[in-house]
C-alpha atoms as a PDB file:
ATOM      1  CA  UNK A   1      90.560  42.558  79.687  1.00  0.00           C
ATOM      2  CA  UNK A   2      92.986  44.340  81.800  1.00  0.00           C
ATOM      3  CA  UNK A   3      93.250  44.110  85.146  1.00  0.00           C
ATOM      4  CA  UNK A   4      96.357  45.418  87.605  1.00  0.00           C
ATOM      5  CA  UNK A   5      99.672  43.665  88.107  1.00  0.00           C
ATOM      6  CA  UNK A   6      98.722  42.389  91.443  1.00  0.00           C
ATOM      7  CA  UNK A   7     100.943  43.594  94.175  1.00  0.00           C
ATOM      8  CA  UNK A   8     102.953  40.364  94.927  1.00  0.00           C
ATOM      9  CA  UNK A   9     103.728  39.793  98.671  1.00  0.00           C
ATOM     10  CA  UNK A  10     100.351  39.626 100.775  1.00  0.00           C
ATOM     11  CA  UNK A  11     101.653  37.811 103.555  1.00  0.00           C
ATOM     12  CA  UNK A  12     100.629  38.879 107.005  1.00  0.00           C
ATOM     13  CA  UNK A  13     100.387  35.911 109.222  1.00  0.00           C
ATOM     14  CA  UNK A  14     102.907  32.739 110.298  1.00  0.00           C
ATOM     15  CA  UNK A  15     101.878  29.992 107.898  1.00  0.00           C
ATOM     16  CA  UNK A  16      98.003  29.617 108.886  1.00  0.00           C
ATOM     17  CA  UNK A  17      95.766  29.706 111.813  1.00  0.00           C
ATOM     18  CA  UNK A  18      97.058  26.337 112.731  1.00  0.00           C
ATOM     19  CA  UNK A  19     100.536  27.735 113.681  1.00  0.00           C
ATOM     20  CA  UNK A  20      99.082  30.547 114.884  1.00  0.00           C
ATOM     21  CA  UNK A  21      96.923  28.293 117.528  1.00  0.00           C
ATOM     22  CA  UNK A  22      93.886  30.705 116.359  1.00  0.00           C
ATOM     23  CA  UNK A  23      91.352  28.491 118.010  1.00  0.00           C
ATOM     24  CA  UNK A  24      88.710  30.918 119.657  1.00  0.00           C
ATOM     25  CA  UNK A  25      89.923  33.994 118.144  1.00  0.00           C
ATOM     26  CA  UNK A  26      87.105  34.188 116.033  1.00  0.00           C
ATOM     27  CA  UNK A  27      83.813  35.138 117.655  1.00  0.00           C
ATOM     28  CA  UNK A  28      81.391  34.418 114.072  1.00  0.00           C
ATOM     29  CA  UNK A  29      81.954  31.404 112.037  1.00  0.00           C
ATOM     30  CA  UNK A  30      81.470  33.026 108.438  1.00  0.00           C
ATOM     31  CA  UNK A  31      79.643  30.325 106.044  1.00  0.00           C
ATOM     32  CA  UNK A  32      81.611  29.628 102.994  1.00  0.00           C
ATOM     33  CA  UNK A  33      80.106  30.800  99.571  1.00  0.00           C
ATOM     34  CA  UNK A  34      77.359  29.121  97.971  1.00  0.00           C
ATOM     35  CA  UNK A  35      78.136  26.441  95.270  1.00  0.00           C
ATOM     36  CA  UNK A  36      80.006  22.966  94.912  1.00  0.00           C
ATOM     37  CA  UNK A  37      83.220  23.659  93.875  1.00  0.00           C
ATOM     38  CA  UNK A  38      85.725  23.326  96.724  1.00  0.00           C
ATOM     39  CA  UNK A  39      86.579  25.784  98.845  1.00  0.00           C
ATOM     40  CA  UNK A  40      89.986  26.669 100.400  1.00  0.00           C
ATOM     41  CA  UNK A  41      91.144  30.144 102.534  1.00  0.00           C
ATOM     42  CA  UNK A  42      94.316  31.123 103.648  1.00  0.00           C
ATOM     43  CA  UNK A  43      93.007  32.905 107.088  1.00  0.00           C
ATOM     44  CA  UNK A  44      95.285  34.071 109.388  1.00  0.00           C
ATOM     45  CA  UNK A  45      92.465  35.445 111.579  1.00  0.00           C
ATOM     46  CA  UNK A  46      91.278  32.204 111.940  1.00  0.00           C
ATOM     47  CA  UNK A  47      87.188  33.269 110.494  1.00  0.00           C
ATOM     48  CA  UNK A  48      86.443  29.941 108.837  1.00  0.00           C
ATOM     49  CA  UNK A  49      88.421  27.510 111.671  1.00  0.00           C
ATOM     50  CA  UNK A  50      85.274  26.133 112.306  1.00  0.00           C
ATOM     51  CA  UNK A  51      83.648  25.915 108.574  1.00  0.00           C
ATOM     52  CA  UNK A  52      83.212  22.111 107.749  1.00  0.00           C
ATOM     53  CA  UNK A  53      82.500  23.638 104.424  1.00  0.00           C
ATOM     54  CA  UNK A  54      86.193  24.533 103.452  1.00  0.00           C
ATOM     55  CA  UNK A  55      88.262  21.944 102.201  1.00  0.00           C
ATOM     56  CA  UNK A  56      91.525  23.565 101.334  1.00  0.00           C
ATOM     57  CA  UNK A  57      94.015  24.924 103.596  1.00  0.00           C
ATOM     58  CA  UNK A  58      96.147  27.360 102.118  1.00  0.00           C
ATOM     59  CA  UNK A  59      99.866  28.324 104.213  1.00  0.00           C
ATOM     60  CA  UNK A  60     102.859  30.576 102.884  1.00  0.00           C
ATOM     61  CA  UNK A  61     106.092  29.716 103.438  1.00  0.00           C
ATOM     62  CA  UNK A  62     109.055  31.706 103.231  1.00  0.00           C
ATOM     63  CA  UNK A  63     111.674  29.063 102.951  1.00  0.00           C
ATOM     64  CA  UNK A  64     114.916  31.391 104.428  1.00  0.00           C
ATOM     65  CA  UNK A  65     112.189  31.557 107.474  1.00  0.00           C
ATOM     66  CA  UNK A  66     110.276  28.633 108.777  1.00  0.00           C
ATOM     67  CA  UNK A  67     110.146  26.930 111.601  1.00  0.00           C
ATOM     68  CA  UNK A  68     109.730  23.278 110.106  1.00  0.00           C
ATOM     69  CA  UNK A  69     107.853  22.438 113.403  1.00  0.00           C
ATOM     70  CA  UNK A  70     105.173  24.464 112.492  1.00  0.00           C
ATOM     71  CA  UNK A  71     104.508  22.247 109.694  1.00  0.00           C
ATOM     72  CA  UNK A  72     103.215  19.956 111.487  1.00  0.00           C
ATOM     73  CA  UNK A  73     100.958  21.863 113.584  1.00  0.00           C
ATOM     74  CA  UNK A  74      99.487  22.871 110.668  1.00  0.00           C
ATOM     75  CA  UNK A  75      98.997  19.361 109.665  1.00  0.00           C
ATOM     76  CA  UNK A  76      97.072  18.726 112.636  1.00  0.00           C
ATOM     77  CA  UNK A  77      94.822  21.697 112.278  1.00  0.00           C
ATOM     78  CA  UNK A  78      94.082  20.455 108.979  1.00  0.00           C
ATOM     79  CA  UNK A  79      93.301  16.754 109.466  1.00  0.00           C
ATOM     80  CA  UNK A  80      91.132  17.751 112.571  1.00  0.00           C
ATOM     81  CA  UNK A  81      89.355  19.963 109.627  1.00  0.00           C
ATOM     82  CA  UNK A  82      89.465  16.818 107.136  1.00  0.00           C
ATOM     83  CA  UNK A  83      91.530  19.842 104.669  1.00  0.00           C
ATOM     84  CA  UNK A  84      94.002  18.864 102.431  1.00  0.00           C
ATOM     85  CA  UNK A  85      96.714  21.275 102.252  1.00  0.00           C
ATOM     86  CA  UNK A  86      97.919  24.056  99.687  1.00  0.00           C
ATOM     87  CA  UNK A  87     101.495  24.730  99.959  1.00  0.00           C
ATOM     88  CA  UNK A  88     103.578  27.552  98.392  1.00  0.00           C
ATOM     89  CA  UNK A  89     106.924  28.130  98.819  1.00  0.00           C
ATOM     90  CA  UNK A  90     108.303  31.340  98.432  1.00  0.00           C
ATOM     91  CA  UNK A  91     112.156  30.949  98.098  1.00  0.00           C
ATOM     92  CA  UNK A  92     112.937  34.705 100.008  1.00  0.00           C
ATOM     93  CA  UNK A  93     112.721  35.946 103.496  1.00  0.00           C
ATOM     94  CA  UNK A  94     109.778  37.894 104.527  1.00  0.00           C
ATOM     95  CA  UNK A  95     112.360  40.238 106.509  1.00  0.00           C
ATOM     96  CA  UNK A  96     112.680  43.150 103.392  1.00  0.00           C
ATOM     97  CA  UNK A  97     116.115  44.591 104.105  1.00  0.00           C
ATOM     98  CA  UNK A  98     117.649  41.155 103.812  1.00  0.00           C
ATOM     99  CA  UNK A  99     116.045  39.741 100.322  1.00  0.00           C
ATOM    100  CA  UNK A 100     118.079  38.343  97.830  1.00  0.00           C
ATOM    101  CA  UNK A 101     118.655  40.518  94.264  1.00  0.00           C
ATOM    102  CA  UNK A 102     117.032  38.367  91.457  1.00  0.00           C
ATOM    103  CA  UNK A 103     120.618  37.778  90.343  1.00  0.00           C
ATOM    104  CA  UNK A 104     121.765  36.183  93.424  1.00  0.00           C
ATOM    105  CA  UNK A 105     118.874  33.813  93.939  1.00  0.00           C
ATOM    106  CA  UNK A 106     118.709  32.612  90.184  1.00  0.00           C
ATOM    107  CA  UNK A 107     123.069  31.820  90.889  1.00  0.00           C
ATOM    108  CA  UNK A 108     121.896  29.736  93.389  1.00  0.00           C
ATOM    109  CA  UNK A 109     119.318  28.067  92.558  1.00  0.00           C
ATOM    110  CA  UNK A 110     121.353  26.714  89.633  1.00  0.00           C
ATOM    111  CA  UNK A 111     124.735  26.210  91.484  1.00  0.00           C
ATOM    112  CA  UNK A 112     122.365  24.215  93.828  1.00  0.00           C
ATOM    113  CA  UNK A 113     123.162  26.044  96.935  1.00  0.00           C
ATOM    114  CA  UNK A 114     119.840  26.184  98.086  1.00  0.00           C
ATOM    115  CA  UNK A 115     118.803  23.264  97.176  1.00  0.00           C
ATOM    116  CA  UNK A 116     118.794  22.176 100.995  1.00  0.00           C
ATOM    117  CA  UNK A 117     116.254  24.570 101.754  1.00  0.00           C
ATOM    118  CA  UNK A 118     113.701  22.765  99.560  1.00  0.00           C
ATOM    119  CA  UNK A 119     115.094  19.498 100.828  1.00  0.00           C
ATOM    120  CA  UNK A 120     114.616  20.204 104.121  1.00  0.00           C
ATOM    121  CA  UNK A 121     110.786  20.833 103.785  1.00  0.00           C
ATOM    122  CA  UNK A 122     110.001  18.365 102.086  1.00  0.00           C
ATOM    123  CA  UNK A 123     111.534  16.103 104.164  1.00  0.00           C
ATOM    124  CA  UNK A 124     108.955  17.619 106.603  1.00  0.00           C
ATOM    125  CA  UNK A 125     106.327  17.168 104.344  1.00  0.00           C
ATOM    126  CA  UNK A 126     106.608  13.179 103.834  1.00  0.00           C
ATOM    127  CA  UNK A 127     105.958  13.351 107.692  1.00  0.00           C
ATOM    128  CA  UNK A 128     102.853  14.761 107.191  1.00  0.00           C
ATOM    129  CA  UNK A 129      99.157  12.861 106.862  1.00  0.00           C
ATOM    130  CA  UNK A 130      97.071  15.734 105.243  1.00  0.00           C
ATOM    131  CA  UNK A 131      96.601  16.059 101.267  1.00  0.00           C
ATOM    132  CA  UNK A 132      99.323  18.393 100.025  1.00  0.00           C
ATOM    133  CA  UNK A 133      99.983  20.478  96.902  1.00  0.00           C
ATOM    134  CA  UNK A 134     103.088  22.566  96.500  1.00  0.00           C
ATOM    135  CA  UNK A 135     103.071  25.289  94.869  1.00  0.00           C
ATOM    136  CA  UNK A 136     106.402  26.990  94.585  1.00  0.00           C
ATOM    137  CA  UNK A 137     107.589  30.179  93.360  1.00  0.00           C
ATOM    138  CA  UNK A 138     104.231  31.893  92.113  1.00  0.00           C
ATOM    139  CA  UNK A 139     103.381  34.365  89.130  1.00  0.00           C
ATOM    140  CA  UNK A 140     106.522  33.800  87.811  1.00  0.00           C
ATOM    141  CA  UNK A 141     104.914  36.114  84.909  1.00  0.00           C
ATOM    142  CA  UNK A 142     104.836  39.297  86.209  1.00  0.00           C
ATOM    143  CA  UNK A 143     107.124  41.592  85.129  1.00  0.00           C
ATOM    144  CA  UNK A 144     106.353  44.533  88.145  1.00  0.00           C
ATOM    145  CA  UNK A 145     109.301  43.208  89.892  1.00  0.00           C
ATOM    146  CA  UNK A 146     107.982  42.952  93.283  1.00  0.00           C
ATOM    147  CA  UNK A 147     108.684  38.854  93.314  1.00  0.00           C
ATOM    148  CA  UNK A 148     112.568  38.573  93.238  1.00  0.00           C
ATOM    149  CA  UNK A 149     111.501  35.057  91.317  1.00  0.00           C
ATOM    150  CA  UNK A 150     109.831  36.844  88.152  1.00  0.00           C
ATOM    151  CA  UNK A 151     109.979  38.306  84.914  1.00  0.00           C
ATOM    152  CA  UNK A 152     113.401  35.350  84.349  1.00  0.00           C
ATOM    153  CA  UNK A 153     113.979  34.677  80.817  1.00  0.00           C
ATOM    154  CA  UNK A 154     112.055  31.797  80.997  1.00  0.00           C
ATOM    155  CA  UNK A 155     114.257  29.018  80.472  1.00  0.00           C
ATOM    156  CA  UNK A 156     115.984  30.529  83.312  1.00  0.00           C
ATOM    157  CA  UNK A 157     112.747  29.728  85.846  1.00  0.00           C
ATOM    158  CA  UNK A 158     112.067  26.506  84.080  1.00  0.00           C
ATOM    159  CA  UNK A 159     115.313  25.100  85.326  1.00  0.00           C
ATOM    160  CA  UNK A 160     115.279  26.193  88.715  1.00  0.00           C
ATOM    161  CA  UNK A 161     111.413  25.224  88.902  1.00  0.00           C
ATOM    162  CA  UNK A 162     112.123  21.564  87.948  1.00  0.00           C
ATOM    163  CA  UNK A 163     115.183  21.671  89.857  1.00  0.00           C
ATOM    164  CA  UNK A 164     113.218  22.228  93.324  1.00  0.00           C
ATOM    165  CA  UNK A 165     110.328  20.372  91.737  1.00  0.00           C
ATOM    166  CA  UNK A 166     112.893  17.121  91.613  1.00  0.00           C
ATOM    167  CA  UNK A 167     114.323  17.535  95.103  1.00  0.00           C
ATOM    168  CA  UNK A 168     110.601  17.874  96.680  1.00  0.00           C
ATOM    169  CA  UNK A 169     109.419  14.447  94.567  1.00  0.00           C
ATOM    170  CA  UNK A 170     112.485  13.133  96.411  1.00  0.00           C
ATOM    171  CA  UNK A 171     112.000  13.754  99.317  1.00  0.00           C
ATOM    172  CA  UNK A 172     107.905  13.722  99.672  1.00  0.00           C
ATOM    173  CA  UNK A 173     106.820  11.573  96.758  1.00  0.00           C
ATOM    174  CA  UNK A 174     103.119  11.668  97.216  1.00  0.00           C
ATOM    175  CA  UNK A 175     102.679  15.186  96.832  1.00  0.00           C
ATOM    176  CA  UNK A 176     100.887  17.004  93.725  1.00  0.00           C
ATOM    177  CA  UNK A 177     102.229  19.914  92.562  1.00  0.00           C
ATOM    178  CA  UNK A 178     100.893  22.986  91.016  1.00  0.00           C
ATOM    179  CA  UNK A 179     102.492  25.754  88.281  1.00  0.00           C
ATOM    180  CA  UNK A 180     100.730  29.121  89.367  1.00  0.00           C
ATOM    181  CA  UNK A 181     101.103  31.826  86.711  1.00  0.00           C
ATOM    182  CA  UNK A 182      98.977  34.993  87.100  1.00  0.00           C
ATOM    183  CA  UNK A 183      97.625  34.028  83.809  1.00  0.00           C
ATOM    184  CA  UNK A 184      99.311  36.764  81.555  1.00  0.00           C
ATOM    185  CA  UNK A 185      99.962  36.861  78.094  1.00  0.00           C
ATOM    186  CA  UNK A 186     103.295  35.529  78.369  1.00  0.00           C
ATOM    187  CA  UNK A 187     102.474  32.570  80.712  1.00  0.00           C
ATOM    188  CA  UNK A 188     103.119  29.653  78.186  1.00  0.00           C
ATOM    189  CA  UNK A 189     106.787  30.731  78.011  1.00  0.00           C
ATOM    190  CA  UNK A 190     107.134  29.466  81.196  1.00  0.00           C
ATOM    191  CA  UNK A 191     105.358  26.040  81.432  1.00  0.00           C
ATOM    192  CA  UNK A 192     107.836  23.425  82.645  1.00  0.00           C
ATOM    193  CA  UNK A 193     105.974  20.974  80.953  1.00  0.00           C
ATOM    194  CA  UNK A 194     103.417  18.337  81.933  1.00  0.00           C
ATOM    195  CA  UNK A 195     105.260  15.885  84.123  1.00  0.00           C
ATOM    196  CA  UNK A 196     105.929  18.875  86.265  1.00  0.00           C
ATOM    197  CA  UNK A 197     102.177  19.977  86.902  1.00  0.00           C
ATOM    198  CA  UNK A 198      99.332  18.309  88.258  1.00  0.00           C
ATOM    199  CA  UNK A 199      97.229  21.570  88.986  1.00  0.00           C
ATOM    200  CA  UNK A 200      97.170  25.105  86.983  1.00  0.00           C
ATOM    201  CA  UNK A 201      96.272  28.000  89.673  1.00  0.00           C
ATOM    202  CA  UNK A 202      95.671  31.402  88.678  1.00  0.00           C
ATOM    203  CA  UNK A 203      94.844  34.137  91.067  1.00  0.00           C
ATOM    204  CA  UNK A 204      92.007  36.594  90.614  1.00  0.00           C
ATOM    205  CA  UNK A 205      91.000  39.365  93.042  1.00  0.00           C
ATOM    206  CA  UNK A 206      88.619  41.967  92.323  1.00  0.00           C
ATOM    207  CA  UNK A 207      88.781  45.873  93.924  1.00  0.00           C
ATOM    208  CA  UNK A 208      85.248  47.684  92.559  1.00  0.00           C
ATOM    209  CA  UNK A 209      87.047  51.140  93.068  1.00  0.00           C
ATOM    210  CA  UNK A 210      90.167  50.588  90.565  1.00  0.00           C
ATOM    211  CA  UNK A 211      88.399  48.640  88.054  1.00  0.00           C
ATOM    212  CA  UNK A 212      85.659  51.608  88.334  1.00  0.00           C
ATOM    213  CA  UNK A 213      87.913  54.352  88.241  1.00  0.00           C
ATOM    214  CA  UNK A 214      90.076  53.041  85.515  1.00  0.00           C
ATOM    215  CA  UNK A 215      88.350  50.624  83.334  1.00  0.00           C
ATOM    216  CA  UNK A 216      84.979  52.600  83.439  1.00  0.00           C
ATOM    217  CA  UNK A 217      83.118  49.463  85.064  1.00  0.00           C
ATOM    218  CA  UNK A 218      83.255  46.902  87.466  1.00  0.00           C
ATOM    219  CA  UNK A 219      84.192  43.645  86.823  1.00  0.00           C
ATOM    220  CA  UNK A 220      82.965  40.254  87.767  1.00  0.00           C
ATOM    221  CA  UNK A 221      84.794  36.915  88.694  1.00  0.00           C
ATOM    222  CA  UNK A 222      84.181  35.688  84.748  1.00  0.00           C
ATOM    223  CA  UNK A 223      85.898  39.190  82.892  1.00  0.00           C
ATOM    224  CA  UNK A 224      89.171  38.315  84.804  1.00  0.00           C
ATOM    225  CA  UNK A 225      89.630  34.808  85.178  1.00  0.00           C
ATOM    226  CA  UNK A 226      88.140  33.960  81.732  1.00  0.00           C
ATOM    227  CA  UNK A 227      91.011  35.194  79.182  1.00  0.00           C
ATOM    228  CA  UNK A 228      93.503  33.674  81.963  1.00  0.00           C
ATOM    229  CA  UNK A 229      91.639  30.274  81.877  1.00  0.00           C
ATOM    230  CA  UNK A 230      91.419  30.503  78.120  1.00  0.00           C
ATOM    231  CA  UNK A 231      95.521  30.555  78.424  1.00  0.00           C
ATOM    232  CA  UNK A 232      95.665  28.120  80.997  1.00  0.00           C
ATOM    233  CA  UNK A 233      92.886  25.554  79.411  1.00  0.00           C
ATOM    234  CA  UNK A 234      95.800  24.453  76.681  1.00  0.00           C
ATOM    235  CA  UNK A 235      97.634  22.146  78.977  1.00  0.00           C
ATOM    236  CA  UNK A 236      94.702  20.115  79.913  1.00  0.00           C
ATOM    237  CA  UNK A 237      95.308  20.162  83.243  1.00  0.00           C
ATOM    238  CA  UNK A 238      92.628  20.977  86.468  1.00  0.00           C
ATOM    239  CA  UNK A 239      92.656  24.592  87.034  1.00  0.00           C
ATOM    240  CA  UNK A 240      92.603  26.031  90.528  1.00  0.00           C
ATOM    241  CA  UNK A 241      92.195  29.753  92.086  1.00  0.00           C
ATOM    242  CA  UNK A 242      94.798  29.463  94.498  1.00  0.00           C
ATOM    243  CA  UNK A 243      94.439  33.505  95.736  1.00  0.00           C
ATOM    244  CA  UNK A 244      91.024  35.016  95.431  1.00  0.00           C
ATOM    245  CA  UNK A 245      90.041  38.206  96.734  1.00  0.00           C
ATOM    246  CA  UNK A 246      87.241  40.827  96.177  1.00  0.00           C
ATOM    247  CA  UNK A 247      86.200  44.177  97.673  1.00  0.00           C
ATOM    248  CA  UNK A 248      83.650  46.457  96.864  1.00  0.00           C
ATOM    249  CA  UNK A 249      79.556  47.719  98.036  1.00  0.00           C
ATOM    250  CA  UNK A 250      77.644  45.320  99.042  1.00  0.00           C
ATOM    251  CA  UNK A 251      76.329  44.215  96.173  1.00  0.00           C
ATOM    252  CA  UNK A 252      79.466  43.933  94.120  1.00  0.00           C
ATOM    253  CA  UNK A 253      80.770  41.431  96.871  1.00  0.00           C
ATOM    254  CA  UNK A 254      77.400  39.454  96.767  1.00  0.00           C
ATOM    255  CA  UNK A 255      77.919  39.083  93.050  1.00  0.00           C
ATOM    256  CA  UNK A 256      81.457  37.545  93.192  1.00  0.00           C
ATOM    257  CA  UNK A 257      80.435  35.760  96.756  1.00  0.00           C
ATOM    258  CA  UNK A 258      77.160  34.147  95.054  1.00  0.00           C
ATOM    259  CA  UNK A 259      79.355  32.970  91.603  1.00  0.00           C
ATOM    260  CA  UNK A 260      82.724  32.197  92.516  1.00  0.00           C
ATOM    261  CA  UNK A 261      81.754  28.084  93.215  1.00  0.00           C
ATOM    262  CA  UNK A 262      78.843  27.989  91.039  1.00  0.00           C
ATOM    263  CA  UNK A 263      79.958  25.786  88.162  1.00  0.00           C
ATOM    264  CA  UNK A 264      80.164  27.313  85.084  1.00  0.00           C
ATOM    265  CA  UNK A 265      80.424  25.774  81.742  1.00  0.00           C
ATOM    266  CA  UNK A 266      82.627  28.650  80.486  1.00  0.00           C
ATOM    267  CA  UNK A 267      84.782  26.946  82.971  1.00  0.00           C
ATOM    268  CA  UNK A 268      84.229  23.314  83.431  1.00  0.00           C
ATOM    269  CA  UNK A 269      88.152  22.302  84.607  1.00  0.00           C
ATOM    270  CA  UNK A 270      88.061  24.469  87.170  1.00  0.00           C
ATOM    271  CA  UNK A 271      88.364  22.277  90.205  1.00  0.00           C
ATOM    272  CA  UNK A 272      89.182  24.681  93.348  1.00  0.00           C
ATOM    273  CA  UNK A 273      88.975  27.949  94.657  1.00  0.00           C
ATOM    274  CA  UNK A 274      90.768  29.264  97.419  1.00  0.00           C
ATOM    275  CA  UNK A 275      90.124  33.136  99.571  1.00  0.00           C
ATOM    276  CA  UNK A 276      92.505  34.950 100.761  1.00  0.00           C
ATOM    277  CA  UNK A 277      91.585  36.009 103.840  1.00  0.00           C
ATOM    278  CA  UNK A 278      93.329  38.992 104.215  1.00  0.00           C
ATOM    279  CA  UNK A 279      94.815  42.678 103.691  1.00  0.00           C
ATOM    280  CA  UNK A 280      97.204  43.754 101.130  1.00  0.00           C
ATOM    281  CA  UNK A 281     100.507  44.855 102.108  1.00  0.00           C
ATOM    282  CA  UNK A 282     102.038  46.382  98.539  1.00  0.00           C
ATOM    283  CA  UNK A 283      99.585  49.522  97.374  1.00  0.00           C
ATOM    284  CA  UNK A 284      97.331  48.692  94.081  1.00  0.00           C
ATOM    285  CA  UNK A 285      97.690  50.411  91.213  1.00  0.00           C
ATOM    286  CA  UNK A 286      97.118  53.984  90.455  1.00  0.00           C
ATOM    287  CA  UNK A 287      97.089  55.384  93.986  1.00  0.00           C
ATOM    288  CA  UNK A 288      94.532  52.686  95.006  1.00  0.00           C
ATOM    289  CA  UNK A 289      95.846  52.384  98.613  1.00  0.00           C
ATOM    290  CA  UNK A 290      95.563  48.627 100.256  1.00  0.00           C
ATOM    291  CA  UNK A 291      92.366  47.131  99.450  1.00  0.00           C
ATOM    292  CA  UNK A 292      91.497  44.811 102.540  1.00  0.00           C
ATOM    293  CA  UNK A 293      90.567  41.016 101.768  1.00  0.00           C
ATOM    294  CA  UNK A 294      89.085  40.191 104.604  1.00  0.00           C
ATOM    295  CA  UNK A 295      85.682  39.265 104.589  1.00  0.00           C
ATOM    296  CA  UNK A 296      85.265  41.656 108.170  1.00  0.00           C
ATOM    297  CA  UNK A 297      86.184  44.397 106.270  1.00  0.00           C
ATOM    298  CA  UNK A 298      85.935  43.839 102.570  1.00  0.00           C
ATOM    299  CA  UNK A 299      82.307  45.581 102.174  1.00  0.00           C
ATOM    300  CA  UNK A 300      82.827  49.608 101.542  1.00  0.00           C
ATOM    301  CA  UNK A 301      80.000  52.325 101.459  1.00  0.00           C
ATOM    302  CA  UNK A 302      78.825  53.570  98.218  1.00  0.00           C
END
């Protein structure tokens, strides 16, 4: 099944709500899907800060960026919500007009002259009480350019994957980490092999009009994660949604909303599923504007 090269860089808030000292932002306390798989959000507007039914916090990081303090507010915000943390690590600034060319960052990734930049956070990290998974450098298999870190020849990204990988187990030893492909055909070409991932995510989001208007028919949370679980399920390793979107009517959301943690034996490693609770900043495919995330504004007319 086909489905869009998602646009790559979504990021519009400073790590999480906990940075962001969110706390009374939010005047409605949105309940969290139905279903007993657990729950994460990354939500910079701060909707689910007082959900006892999320268990995943999910914070960017833009490692030419951060404020390593903030790391630790967000560890705060996240014991007080008994949330372990999702991490991923982004090795770019978020500031556009001064981003590395691919070339550039893969030089120094090998040369090792930003290896202090991984070094340094997880030195941060080993401070920090909460659960954590890293995930660093994401969806290393898309080839639409718009992540500085993908389309490598893969043995290219394997080395500086394991690289970081090393420096982090260093550094923070009891962290997990997770590989997080986009689930593409190609994705096995880039597996850095087993001792290197404790967690598989794979990002699925869902915009009614595009798959409508292209495909002929809207699709549901099983047409696109399915063939990239299929890919995944090889390695034998839990399997986690670490972006998740949809946006549609009404009852296109209530579909994905009432099946995304229902267990489902067409997918019995998955283990996690985490929203992303919030608007696109790169256009979607085919003149498809910015489909909004947020679960404010993620319902559209007929």
């Amino acid at each position: 099944m086909m489905t869009p090269s998602k646009p790559a860089t979504r990021r519009g808030g400073w790590l999480a709500a906990a940075v962001l000292g969110l706390a009374g932002l939010a005047t409605t306390a949105p309940a969290a899907p139905p279903g007993e798989i657990p729950f994460g959000v990354y939500d910079p507007p701060g909707d689910f800060q007082t959900d006892a039914d999320v268990q995943i916090e999910h914070l960017f990081l833009p490692w030419e960026d951060v404020f390593l303090p903030s790391l630790l507010d967000a560890d705060r915000y996240a014991l007080e919500r008994n949330r372990a943390i999702l991490l991923t690590i982004e090795p770019w600034t978020w500031n556009r007009s001064e981003r590395n060319m691919p070339q550039i960052l893969h030089a120094r990734l090998r040369s090792g002259d930003y290896d202090h930049y991984m070094r340094d956070i997880c030195e941060v990290l080993d401070k920090m009480d909460s659960p954590i998974t890293v995930r660093f450098a994401q969806e290393m298999d898309d080839y639409s350019s718009q992540f500085i870190w993908a389309g490598w020849e893969p043995e290219n990204y394997i080395f500086a994957y394991r690289r970081m990988i090393d420096i982090c187990r260093e550094e923070a030893p009891r962290i997990n980490v997770m590989w997080s492909p986009l689930g593409y055909a190609n994705m096995a070409d880039y597996y850095p092999g087993d001792e290197y991932v404790d967690l598989i995510g794979l990002s699925v989001f869902g915009f009614q009009q595009w798959e409508e208007d292209v495909l002929g028919r809207s699709l549901t949370f099983e047409d696109i994660l399915g063939p990239r679980y299929d890919r995944a399920a090889q390695f034998g390793k839990p399997i986690v949604v670490p972006e998740l979107g949809y946006s549609g009517n009404a009852d296109y959301v209530e579909q994905w909303e009432n099946t995304i943690r229902q267990r489902n034996p067409r997918f019995p490693d998955l283990v996690g599923v985490v929203y992303f609770n919030q608007r696109e900043v790169y256009p979607w495919p085919d003149n498809h504007g910015l489909p909004d995330w947020r679960i404010q504004d993620r319902v559209l007319s007929n």
